[in-house]
PDBML (XML) file of the C-alpha atoms, coordinates in Angstrom:
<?xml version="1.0" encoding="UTF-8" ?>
<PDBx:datablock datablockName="MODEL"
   xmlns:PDBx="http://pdbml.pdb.org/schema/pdbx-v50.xsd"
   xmlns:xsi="http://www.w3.org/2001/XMLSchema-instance"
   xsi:schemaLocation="http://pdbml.pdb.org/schema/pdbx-v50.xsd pdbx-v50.xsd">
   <PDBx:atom_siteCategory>
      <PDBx:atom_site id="1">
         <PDBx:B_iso_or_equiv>0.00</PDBx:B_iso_or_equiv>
         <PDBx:Cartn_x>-189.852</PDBx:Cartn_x>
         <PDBx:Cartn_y>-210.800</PDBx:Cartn_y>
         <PDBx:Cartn_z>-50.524</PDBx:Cartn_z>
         <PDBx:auth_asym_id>A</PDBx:auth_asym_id>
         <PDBx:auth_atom_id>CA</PDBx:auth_atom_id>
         <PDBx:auth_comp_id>UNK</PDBx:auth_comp_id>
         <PDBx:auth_seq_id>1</PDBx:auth_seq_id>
         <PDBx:group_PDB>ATOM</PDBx:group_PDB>
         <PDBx:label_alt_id xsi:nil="true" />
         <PDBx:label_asym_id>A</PDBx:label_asym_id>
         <PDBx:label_atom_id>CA</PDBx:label_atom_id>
         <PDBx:label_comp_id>UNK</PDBx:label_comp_id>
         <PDBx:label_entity_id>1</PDBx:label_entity_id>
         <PDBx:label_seq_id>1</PDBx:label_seq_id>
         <PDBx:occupancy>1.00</PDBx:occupancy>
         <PDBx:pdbx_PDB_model_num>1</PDBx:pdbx_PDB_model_num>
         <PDBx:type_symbol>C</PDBx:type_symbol>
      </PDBx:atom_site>
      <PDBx:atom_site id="2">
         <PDBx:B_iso_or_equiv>0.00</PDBx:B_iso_or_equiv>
         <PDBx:Cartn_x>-192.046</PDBx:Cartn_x>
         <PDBx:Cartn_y>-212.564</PDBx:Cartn_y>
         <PDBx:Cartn_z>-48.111</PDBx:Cartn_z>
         <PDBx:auth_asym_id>A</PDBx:auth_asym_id>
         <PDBx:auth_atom_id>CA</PDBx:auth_atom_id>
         <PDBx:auth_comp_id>UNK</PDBx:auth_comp_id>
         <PDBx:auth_seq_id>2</PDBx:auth_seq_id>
         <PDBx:group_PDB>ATOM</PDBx:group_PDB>
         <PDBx:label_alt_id xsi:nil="true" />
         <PDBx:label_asym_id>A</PDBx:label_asym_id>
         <PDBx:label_atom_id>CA</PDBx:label_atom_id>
         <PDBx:label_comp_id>UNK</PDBx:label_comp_id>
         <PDBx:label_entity_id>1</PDBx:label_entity_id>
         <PDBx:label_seq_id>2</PDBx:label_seq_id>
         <PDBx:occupancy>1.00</PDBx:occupancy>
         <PDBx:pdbx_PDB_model_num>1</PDBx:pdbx_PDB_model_num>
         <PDBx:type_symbol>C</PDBx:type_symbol>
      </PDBx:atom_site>
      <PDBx:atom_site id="3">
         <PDBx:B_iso_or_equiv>0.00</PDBx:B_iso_or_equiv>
         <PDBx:Cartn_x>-189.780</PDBx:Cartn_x>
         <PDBx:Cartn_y>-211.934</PDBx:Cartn_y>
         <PDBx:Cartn_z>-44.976</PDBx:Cartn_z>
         <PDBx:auth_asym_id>A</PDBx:auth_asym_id>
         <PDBx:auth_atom_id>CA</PDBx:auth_atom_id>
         <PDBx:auth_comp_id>UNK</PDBx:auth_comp_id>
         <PDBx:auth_seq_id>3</PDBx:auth_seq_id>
         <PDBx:group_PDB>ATOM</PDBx:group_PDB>
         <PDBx:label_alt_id xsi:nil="true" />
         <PDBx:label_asym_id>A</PDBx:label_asym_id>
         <PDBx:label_atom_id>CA</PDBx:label_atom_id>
         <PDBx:label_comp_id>UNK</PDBx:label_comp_id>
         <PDBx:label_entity_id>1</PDBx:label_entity_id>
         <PDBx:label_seq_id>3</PDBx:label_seq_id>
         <PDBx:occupancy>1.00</PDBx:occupancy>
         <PDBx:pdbx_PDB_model_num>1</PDBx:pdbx_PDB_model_num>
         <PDBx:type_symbol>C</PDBx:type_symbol>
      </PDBx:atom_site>
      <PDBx:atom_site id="4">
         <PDBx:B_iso_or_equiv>0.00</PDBx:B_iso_or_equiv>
         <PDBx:Cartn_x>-187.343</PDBx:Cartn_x>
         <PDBx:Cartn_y>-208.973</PDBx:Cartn_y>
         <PDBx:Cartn_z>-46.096</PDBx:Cartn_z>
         <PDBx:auth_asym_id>A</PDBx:auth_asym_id>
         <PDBx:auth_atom_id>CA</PDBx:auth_atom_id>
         <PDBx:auth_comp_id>UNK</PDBx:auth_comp_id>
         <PDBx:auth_seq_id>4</PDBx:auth_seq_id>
         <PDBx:group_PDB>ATOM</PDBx:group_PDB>
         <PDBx:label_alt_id xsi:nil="true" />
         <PDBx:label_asym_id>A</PDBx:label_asym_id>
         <PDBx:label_atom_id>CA</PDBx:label_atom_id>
         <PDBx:label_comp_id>UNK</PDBx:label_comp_id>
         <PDBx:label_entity_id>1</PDBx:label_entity_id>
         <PDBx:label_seq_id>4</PDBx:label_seq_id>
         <PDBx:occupancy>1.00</PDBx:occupancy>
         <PDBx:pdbx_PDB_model_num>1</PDBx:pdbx_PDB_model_num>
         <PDBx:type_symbol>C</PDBx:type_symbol>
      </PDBx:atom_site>
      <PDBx:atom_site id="5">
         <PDBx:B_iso_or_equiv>0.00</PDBx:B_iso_or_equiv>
         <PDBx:Cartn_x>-189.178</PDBx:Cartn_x>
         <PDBx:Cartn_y>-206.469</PDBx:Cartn_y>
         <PDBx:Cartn_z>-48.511</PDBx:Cartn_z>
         <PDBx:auth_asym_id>A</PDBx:auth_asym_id>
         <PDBx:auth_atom_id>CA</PDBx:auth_atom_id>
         <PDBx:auth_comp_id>UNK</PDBx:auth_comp_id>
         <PDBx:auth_seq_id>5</PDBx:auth_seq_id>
         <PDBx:group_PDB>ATOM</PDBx:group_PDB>
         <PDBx:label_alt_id xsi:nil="true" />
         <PDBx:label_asym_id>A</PDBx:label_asym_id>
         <PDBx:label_atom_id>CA</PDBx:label_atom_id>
         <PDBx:label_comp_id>UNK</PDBx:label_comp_id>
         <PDBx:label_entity_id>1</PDBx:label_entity_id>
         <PDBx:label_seq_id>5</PDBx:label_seq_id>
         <PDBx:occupancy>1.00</PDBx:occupancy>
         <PDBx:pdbx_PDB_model_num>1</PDBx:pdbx_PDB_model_num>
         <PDBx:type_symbol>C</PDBx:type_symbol>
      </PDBx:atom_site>
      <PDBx:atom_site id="6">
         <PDBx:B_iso_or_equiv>0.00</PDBx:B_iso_or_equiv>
         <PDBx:Cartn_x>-192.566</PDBx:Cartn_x>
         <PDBx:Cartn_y>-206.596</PDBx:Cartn_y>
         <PDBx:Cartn_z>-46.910</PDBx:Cartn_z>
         <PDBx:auth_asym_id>A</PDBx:auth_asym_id>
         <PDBx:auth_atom_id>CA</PDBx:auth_atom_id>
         <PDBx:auth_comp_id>UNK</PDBx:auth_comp_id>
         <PDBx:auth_seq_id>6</PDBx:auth_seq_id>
         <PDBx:group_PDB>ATOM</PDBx:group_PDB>
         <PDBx:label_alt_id xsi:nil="true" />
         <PDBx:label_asym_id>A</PDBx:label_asym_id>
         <PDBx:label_atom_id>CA</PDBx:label_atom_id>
         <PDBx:label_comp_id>UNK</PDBx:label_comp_id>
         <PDBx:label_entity_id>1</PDBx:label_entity_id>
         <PDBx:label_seq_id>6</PDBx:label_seq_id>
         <PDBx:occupancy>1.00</PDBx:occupancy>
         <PDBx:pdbx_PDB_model_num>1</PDBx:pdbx_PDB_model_num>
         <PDBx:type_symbol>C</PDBx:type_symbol>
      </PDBx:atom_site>
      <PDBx:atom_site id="7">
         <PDBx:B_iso_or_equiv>0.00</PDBx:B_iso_or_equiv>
         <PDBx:Cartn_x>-191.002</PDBx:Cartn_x>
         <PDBx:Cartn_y>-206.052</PDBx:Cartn_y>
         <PDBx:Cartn_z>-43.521</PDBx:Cartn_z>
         <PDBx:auth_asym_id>A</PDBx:auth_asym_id>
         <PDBx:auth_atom_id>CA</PDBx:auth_atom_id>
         <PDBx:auth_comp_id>UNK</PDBx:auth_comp_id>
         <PDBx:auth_seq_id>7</PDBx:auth_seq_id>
         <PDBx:group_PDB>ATOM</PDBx:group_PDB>
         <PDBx:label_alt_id xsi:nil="true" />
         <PDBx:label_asym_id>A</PDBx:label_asym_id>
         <PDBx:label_atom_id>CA</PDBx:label_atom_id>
         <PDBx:label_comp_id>UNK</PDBx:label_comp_id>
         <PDBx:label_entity_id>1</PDBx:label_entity_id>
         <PDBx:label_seq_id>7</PDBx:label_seq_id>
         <PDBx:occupancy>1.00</PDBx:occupancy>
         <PDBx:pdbx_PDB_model_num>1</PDBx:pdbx_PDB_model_num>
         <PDBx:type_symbol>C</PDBx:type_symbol>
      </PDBx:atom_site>
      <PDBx:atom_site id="8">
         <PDBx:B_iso_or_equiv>0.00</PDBx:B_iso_or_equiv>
         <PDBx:Cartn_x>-189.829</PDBx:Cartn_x>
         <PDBx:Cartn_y>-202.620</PDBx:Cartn_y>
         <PDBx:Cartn_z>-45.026</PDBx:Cartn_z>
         <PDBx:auth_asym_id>A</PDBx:auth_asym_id>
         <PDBx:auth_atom_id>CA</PDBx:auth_atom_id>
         <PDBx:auth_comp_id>UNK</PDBx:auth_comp_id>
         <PDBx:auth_seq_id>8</PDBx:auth_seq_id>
         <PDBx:group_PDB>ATOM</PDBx:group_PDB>
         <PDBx:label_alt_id xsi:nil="true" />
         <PDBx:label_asym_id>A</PDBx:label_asym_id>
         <PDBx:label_atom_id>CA</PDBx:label_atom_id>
         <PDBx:label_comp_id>UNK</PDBx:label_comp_id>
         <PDBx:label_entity_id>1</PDBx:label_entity_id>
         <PDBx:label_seq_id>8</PDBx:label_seq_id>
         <PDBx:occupancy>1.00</PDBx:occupancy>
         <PDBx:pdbx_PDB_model_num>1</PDBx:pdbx_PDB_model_num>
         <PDBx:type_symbol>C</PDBx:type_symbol>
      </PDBx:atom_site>
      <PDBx:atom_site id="9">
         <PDBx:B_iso_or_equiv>0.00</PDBx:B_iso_or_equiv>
         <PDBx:Cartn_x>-192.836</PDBx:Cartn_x>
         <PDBx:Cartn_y>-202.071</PDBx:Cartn_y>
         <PDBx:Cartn_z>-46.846</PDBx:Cartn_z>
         <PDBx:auth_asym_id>A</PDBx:auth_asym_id>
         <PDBx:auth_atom_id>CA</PDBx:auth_atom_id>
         <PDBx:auth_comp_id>UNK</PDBx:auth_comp_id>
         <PDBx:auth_seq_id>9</PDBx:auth_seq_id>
         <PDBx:group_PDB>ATOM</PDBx:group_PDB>
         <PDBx:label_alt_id xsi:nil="true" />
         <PDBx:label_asym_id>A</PDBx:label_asym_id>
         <PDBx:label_atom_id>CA</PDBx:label_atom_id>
         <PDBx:label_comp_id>UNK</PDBx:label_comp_id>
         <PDBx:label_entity_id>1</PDBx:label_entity_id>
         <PDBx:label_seq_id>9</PDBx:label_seq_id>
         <PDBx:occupancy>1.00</PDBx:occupancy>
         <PDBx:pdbx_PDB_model_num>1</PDBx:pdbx_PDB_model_num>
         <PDBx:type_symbol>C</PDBx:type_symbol>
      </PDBx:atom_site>
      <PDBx:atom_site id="10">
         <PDBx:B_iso_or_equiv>0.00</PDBx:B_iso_or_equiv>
         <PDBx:Cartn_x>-194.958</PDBx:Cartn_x>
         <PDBx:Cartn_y>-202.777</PDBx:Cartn_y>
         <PDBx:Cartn_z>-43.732</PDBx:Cartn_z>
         <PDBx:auth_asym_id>A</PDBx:auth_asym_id>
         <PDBx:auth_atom_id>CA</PDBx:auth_atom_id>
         <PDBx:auth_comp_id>UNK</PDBx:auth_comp_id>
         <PDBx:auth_seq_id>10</PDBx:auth_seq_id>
         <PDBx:group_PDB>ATOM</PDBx:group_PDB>
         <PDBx:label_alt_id xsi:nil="true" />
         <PDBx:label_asym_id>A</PDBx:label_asym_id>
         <PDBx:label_atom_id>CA</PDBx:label_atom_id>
         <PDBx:label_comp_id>UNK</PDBx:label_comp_id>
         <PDBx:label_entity_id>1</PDBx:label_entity_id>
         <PDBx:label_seq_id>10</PDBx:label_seq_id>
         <PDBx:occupancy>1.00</PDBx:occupancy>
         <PDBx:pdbx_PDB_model_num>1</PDBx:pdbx_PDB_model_num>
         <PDBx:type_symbol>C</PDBx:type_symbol>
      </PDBx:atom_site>
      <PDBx:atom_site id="11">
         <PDBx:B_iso_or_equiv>0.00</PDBx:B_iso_or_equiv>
         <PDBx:Cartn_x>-192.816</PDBx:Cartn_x>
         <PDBx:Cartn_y>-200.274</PDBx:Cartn_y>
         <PDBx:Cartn_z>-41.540</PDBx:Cartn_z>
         <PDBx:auth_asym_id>A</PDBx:auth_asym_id>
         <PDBx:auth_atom_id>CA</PDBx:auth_atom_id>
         <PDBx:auth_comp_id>UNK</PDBx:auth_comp_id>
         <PDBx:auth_seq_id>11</PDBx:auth_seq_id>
         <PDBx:group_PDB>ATOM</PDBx:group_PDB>
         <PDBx:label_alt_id xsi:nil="true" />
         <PDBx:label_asym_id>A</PDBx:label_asym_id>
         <PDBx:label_atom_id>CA</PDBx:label_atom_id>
         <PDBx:label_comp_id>UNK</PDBx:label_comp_id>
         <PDBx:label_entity_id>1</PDBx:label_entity_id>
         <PDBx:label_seq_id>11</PDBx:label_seq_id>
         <PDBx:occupancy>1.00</PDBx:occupancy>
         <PDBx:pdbx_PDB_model_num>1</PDBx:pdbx_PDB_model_num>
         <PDBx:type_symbol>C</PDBx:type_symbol>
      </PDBx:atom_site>
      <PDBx:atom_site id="12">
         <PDBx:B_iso_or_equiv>0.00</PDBx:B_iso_or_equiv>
         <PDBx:Cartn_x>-192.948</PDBx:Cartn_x>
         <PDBx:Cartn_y>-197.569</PDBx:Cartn_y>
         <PDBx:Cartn_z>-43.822</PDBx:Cartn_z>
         <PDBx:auth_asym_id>A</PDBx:auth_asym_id>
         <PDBx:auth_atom_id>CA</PDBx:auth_atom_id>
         <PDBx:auth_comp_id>UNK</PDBx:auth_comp_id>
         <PDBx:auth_seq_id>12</PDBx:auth_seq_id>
         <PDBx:group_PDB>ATOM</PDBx:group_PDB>
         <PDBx:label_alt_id xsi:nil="true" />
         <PDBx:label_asym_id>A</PDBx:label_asym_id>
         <PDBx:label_atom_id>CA</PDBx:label_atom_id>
         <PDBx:label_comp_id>UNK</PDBx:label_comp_id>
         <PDBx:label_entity_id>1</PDBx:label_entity_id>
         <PDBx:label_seq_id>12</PDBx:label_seq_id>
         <PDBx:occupancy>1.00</PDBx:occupancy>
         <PDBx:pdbx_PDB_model_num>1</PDBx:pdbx_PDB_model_num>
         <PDBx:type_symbol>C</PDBx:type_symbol>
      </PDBx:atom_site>
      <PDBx:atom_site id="13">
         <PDBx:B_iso_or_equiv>0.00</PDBx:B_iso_or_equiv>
         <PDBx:Cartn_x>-196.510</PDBx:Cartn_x>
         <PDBx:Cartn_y>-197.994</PDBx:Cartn_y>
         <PDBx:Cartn_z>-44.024</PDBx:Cartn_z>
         <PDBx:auth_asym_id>A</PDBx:auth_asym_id>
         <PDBx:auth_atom_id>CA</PDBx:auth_atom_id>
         <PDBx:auth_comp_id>UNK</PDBx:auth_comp_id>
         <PDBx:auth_seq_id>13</PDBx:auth_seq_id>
         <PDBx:group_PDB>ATOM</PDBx:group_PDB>
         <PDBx:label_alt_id xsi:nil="true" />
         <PDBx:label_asym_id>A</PDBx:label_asym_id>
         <PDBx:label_atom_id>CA</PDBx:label_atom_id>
         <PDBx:label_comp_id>UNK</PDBx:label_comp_id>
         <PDBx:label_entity_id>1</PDBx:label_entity_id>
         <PDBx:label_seq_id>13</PDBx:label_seq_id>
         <PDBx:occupancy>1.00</PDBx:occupancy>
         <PDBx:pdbx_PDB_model_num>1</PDBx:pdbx_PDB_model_num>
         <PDBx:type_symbol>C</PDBx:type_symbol>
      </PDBx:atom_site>
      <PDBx:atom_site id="14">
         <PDBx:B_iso_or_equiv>0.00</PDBx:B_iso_or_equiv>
         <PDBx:Cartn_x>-196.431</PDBx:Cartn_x>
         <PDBx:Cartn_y>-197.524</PDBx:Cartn_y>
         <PDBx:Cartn_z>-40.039</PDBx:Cartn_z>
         <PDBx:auth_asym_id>A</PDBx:auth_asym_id>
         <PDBx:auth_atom_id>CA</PDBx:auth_atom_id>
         <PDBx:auth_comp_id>UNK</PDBx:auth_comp_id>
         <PDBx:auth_seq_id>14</PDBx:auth_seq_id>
         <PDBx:group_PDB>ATOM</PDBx:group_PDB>
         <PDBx:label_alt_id xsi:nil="true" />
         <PDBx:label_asym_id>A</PDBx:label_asym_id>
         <PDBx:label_atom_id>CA</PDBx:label_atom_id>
         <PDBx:label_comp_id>UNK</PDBx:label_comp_id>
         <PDBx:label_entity_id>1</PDBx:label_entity_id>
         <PDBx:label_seq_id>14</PDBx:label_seq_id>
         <PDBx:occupancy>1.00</PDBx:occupancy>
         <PDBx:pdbx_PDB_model_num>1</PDBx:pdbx_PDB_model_num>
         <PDBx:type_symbol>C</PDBx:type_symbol>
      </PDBx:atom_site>
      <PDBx:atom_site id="15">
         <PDBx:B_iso_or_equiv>0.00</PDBx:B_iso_or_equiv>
         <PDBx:Cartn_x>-193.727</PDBx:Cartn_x>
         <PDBx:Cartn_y>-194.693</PDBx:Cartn_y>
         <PDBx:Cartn_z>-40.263</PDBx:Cartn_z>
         <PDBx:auth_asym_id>A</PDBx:auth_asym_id>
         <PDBx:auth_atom_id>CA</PDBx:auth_atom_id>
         <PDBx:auth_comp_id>UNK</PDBx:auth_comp_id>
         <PDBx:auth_seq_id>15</PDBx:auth_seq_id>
         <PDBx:group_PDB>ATOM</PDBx:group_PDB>
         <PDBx:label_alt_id xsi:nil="true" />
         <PDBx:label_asym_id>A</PDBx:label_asym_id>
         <PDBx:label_atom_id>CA</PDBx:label_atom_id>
         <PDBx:label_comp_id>UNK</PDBx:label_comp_id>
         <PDBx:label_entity_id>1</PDBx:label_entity_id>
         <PDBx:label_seq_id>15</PDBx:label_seq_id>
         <PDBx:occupancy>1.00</PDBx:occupancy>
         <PDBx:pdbx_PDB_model_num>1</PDBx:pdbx_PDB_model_num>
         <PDBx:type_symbol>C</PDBx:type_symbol>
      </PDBx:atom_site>
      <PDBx:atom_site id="16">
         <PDBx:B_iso_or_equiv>0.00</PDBx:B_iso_or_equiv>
         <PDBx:Cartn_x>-196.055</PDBx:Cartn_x>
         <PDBx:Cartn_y>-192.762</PDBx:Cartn_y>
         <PDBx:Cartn_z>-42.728</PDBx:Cartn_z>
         <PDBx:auth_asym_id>A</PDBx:auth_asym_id>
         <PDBx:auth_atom_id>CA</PDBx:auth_atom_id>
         <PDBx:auth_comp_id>UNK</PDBx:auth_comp_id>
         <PDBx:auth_seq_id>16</PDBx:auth_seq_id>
         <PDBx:group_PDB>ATOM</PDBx:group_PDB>
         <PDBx:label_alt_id xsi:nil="true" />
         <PDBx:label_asym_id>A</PDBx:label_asym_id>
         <PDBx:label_atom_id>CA</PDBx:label_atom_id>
         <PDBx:label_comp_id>UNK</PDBx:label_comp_id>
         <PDBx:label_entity_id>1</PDBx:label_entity_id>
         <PDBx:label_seq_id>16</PDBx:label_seq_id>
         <PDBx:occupancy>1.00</PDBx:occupancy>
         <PDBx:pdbx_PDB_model_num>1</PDBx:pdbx_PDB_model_num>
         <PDBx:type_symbol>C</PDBx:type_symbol>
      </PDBx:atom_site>
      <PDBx:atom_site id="17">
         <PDBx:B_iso_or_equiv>0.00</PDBx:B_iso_or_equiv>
         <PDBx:Cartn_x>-199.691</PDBx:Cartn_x>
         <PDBx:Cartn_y>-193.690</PDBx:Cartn_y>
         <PDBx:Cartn_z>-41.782</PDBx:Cartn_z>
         <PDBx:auth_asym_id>A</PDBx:auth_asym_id>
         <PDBx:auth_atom_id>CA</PDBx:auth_atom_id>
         <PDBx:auth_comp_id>UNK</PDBx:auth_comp_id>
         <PDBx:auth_seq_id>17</PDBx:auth_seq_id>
         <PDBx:group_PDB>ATOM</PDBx:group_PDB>
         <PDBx:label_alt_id xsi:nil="true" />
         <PDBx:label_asym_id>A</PDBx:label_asym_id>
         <PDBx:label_atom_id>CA</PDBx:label_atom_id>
         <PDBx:label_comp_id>UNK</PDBx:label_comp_id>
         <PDBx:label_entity_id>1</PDBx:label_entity_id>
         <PDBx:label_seq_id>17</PDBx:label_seq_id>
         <PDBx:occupancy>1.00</PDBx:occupancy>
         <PDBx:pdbx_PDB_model_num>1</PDBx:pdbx_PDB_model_num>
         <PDBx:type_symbol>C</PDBx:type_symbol>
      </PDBx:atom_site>
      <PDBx:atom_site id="18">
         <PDBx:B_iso_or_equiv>0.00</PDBx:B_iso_or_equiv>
         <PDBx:Cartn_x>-199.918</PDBx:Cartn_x>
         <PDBx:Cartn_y>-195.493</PDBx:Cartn_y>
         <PDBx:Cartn_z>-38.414</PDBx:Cartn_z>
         <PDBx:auth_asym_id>A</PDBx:auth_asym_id>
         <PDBx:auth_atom_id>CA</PDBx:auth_atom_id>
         <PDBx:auth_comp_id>UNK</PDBx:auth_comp_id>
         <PDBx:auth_seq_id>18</PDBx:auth_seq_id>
         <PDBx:group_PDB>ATOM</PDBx:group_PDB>
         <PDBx:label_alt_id xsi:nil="true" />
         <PDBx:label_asym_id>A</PDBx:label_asym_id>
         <PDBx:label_atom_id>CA</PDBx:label_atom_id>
         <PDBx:label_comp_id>UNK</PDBx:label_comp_id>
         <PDBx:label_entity_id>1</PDBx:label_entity_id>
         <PDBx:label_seq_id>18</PDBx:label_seq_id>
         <PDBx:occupancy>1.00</PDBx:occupancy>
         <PDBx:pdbx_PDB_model_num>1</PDBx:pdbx_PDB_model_num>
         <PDBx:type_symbol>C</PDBx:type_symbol>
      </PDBx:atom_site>
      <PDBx:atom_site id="19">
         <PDBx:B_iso_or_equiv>0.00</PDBx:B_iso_or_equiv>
         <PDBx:Cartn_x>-199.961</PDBx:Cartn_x>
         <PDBx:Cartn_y>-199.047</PDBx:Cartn_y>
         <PDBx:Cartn_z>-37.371</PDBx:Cartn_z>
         <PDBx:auth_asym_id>A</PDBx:auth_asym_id>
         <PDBx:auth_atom_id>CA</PDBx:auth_atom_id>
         <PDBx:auth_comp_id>UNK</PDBx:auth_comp_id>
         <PDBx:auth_seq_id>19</PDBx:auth_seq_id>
         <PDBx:group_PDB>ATOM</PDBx:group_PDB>
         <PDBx:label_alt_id xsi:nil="true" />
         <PDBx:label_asym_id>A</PDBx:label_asym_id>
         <PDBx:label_atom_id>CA</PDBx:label_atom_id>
         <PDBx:label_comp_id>UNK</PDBx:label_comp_id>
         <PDBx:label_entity_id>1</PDBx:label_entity_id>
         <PDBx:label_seq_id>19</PDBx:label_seq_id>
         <PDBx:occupancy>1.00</PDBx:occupancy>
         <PDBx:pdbx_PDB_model_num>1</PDBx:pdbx_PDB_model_num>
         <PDBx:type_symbol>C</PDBx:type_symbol>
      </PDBx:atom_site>
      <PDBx:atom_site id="20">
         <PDBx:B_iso_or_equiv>0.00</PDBx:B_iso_or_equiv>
         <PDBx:Cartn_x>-204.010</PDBx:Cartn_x>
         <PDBx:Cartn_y>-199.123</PDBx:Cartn_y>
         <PDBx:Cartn_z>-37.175</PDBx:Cartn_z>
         <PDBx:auth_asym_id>A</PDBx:auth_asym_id>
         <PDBx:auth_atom_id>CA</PDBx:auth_atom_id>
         <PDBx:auth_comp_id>UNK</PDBx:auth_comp_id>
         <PDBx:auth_seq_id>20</PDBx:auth_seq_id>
         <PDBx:group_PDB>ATOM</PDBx:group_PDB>
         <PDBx:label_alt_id xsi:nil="true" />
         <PDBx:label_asym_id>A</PDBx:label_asym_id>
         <PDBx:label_atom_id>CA</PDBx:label_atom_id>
         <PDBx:label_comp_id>UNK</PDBx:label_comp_id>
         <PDBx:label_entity_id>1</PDBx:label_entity_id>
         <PDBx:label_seq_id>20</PDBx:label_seq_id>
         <PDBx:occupancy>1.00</PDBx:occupancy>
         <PDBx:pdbx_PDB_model_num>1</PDBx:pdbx_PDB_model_num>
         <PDBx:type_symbol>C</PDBx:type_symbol>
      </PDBx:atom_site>
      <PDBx:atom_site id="21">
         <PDBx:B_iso_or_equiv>0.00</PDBx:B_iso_or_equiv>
         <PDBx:Cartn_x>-204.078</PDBx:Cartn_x>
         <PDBx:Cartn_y>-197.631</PDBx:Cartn_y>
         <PDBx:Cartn_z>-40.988</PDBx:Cartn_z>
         <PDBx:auth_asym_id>A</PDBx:auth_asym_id>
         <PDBx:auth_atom_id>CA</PDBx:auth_atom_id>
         <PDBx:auth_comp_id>UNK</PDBx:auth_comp_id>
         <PDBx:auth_seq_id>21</PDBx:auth_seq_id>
         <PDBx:group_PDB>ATOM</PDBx:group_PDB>
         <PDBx:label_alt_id xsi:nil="true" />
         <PDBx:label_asym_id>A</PDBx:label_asym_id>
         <PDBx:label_atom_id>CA</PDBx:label_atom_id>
         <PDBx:label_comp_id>UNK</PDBx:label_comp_id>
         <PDBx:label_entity_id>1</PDBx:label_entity_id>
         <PDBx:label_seq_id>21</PDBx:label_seq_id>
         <PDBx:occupancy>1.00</PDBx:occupancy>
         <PDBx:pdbx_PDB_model_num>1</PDBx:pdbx_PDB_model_num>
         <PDBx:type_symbol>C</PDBx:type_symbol>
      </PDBx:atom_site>
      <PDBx:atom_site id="22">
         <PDBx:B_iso_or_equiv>0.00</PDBx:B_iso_or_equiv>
         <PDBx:Cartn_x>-201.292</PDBx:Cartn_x>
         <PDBx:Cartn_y>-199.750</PDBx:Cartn_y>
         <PDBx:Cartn_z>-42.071</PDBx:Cartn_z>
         <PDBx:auth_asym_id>A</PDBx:auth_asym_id>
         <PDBx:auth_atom_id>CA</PDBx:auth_atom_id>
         <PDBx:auth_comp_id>UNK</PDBx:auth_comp_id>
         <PDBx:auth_seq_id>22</PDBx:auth_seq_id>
         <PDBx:group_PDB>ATOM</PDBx:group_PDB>
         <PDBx:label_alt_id xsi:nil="true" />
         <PDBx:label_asym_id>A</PDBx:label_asym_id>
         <PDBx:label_atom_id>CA</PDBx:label_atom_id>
         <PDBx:label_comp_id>UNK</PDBx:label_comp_id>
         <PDBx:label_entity_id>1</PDBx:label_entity_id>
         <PDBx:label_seq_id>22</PDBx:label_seq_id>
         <PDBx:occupancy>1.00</PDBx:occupancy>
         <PDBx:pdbx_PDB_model_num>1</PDBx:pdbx_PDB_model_num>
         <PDBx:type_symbol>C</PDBx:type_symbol>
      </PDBx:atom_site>
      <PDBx:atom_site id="23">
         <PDBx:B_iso_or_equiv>0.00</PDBx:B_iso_or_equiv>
         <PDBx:Cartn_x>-203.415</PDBx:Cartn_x>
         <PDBx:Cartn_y>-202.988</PDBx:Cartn_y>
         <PDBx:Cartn_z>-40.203</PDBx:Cartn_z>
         <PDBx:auth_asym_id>A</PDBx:auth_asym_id>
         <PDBx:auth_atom_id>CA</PDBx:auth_atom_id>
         <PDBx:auth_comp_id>UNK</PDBx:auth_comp_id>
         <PDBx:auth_seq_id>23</PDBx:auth_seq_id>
         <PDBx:group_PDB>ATOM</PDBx:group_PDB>
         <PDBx:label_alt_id xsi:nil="true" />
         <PDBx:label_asym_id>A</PDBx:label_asym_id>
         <PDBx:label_atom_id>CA</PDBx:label_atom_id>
         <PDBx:label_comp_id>UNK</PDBx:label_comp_id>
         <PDBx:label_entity_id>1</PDBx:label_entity_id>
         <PDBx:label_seq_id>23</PDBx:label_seq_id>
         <PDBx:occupancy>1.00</PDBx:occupancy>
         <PDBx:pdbx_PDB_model_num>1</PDBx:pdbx_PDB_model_num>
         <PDBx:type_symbol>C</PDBx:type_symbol>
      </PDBx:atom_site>
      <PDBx:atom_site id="24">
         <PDBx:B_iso_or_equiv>0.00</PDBx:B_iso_or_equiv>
         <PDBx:Cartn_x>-206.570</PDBx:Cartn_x>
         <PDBx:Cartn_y>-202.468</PDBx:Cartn_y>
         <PDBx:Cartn_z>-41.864</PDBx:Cartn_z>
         <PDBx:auth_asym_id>A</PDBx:auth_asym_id>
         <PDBx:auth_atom_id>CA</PDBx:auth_atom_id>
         <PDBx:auth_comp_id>UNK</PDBx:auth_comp_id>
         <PDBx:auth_seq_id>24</PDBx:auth_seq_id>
         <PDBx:group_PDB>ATOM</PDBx:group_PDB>
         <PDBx:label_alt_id xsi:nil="true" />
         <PDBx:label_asym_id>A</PDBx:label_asym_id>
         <PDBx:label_atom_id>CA</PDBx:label_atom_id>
         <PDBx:label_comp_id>UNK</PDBx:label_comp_id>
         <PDBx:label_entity_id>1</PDBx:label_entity_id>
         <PDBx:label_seq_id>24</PDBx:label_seq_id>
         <PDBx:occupancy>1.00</PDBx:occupancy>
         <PDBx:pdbx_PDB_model_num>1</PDBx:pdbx_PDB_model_num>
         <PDBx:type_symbol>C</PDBx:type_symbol>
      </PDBx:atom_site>
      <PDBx:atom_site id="25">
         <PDBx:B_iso_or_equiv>0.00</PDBx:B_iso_or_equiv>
         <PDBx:Cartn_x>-204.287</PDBx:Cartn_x>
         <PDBx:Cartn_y>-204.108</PDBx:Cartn_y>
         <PDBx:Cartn_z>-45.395</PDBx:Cartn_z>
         <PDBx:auth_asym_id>A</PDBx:auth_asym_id>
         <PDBx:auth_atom_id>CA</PDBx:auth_atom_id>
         <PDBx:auth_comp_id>UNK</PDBx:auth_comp_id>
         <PDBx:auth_seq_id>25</PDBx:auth_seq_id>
         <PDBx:group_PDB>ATOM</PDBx:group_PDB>
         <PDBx:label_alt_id xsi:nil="true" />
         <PDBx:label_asym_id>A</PDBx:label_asym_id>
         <PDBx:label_atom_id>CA</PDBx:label_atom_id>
         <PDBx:label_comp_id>UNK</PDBx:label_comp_id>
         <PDBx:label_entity_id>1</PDBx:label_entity_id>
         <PDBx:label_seq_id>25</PDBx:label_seq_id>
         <PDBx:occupancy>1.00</PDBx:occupancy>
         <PDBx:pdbx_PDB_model_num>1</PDBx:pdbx_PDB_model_num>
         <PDBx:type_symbol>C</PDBx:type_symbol>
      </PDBx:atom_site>
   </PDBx:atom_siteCategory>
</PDBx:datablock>
């Protein structure tokens, strides 16, 4: 969870929304 699933969760945020959008969490 703290290494695999957020890394997916945190690219999809970028795919979807941006890395500076995705940052601000």
């Amino acid at each position: 969870l703290g290494i695999g699933l957020a890394y997916l969760l945190w690219y999809r945020g970028v795919r979807y929304i941006g890395n500076t959008r995705t940052a601000t969490y």
